[in-house]
Protein backbone atom coordinates (compact mmCIF):
# COMPACT_ATOMS: atom_id res chain seq x y z
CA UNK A 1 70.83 -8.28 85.94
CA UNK A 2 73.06 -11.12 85.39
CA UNK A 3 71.69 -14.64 86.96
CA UNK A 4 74.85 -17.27 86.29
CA UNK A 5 72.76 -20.15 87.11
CA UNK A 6 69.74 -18.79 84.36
CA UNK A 7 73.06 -18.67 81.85
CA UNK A 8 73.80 -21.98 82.65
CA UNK A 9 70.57 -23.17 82.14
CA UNK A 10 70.47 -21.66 78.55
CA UNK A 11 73.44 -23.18 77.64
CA UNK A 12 72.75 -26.83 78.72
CA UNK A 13 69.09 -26.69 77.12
CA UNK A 14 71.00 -25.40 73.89
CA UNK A 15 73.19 -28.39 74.14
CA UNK A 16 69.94 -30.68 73.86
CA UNK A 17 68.68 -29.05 70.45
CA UNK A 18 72.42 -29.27 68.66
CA UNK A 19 73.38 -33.01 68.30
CA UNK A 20 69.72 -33.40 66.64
CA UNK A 21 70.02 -31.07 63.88
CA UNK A 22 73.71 -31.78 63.26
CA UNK A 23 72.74 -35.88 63.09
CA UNK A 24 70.53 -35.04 60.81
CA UNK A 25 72.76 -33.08 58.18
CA UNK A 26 75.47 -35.45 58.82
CA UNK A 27 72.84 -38.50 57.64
CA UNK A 28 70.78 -36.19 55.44
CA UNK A 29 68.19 -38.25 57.35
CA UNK A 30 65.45 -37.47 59.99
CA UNK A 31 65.00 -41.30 60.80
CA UNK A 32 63.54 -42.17 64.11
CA UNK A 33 62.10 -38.84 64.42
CA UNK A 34 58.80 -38.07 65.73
CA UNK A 35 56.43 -35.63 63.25
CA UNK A 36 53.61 -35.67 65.82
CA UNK A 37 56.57 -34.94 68.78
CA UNK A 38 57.77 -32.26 66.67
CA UNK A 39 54.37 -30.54 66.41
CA UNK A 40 53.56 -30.56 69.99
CA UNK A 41 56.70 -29.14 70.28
CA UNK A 42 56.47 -26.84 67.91
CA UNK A 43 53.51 -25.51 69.17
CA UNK A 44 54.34 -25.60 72.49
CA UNK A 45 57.41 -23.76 72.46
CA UNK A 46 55.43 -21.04 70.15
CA UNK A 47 53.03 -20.67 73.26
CA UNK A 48 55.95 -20.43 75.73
CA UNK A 49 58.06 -17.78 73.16
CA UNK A 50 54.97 -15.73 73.04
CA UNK A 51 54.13 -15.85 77.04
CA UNK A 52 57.37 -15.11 77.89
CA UNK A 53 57.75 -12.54 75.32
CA UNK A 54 54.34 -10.43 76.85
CA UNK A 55 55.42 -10.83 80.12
CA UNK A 56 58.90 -9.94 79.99
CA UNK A 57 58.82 -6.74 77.33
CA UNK A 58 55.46 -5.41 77.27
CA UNK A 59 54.84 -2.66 80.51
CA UNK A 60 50.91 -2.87 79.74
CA UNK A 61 51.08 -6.12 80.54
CA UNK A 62 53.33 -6.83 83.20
CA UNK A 63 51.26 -4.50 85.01
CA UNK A 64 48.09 -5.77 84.15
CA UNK A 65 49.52 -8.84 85.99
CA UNK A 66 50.55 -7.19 88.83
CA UNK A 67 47.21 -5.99 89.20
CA UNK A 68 45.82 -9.28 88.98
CA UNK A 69 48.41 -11.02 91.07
CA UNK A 70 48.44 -8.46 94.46
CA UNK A 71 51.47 -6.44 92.77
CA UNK A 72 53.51 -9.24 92.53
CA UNK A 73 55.51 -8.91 89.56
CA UNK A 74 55.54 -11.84 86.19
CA UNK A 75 58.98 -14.27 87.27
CA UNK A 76 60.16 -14.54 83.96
CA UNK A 77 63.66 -13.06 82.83
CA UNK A 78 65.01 -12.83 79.49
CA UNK A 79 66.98 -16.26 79.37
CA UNK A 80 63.36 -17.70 79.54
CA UNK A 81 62.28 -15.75 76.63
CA UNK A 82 66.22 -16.38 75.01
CA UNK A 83 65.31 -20.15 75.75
CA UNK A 84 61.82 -20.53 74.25
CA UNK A 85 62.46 -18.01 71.41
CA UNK A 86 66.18 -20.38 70.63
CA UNK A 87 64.22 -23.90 71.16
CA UNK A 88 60.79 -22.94 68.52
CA UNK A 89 63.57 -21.99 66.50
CA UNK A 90 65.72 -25.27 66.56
CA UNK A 91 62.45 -27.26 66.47
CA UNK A 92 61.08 -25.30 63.41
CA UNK A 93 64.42 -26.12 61.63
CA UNK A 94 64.55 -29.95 62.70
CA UNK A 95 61.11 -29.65 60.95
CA UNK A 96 62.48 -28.25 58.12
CA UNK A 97 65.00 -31.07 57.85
CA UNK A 98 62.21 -33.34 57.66
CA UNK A 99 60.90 -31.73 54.89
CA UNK A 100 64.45 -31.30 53.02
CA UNK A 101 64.99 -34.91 53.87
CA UNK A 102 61.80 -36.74 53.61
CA UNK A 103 60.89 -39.81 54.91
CA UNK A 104 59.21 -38.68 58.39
CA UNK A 105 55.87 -39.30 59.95
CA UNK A 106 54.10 -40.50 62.73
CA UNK A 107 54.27 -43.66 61.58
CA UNK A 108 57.99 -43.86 60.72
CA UNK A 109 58.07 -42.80 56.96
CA UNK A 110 56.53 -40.46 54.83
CA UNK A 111 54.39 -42.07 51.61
CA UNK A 112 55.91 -39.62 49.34
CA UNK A 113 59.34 -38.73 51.06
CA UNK A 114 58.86 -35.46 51.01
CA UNK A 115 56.18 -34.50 53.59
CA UNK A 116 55.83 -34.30 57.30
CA UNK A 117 52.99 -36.54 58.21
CA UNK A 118 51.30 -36.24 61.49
CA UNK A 119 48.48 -38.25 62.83
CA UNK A 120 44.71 -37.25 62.97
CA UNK A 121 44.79 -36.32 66.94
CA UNK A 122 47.88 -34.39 65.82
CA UNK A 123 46.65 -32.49 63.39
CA UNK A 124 43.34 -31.79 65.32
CA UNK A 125 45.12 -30.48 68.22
CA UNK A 126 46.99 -28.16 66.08
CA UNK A 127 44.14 -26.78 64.70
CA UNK A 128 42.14 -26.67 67.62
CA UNK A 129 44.99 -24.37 69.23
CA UNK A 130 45.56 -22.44 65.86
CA UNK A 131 41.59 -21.41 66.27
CA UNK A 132 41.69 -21.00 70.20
CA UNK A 133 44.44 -18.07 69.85
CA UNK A 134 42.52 -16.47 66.61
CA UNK A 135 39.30 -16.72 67.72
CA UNK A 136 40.56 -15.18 71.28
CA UNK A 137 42.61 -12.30 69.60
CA UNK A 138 39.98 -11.55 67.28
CA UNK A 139 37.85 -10.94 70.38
CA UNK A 140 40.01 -8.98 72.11
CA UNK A 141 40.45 -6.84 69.34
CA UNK A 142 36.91 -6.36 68.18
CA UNK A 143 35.81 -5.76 72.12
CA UNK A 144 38.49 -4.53 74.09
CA UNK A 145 40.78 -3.10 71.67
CA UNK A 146 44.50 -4.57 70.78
CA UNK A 147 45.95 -2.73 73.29
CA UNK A 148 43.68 -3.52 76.28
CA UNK A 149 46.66 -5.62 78.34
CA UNK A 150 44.05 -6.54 81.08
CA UNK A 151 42.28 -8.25 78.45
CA UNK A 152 45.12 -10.13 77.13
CA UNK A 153 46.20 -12.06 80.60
CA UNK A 154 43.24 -14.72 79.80
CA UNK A 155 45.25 -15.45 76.82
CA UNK A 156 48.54 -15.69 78.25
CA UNK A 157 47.23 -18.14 80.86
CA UNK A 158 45.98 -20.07 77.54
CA UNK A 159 49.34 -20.17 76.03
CA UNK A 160 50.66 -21.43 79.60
CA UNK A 161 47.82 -24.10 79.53
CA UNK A 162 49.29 -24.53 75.65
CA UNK A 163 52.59 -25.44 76.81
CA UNK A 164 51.84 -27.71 79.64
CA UNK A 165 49.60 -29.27 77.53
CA UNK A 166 52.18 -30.31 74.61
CA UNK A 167 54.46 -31.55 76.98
CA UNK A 168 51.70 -33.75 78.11
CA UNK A 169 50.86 -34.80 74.53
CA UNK A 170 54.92 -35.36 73.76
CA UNK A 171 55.39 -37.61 77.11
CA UNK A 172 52.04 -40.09 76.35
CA UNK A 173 49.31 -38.17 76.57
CA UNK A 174 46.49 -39.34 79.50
CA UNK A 175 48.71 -42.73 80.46
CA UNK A 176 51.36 -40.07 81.62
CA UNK A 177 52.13 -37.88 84.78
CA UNK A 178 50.88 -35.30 82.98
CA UNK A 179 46.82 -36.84 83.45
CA UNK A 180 47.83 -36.29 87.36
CA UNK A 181 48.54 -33.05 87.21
CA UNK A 182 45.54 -32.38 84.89
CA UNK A 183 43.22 -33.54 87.66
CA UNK A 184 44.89 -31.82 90.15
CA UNK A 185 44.41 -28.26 88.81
């Protein structure tokens, strides 16, 4: 089914990604840009592209959820997929621009100008995720079996934790909203 305002949606947040990338071909510069923003996005939009992708398209899961959730079916329609799946691909190109370009890091400029330089915390959030969703899959798999959907809802929920969290990390970390609604959960 059709939802106008859903379409509308898509096309606005697609408006926010565009002037970005084109900037930075015009200038052949990634200037001003954030390595340590693009990560958290990066890896929060990966999270949100994968959540909405199992919830949307897989039948195992969906009712696994309903199970879980009185029979209430997942909320999440395709232009939320279309939306994460369009924005980890427009942030995993304005990375690539930094690369192509040089001259980006989380502390303004690359030593080299060639690499994307991140800061510690960064870098050990990253990881920390990277091993989270391995470790988790590789349990699944060696004790439930890959196609166990009941078993996979834990590691939706992480990926929704995922996302919430980068957007946290992105807006200032615990001096933001974001250590509010931390508490409050």
């Amino acid at each position: 089914m059709f939802n106008p305002t859903a379409a509308a949606y898509a096309a606005a947040a697609h408006t926010t990604f565009t002037p970005q990338v084109i900037q930075n071909a015009q200038r052949k510069s990634v200037a001003g840009l954030s390595a340590d923003y693009l990560v958290y996005s990066m890896l929060g939009y990966a999270a949100y592209t994968a959540y909405t992708a199992a919830l949307h398209f897989n039948p195992g899961v969906q009712a696994a959820y309903m199970a879980a959730h009185a029979g209430s079916p997942p909320d999440v329609q395709l232009t939320d997929f279309l939306f994460a799946g369009h924005a980890l691909l427009a942030t995993m190109y304005t990375i690539y621009q930094c690369v192509l370009y040089g001259g980006n890091s989380s502390s303004g400029s690359s030593s080299d100008g060639s690499s994307l330089e991140t800061s510690k915390l960064t870098n050990l959030t990253a990881a920390a995720v990277f091993a989270a969703v391995v470790a988790y899959s590789g349990h699944i798999g060696s004790t439930c079996g890959m196609d166990d959907c009941d078993a996979w809802l834990p590691m939706l929920y992480l990926l929704g934790f995922v996302k919430v969290g980068t957007v946290c990390g992105e807006a200032g970390g615990p001096g933001s909203n974001c250590a509010a609604v931390a508490s409050a959960g």
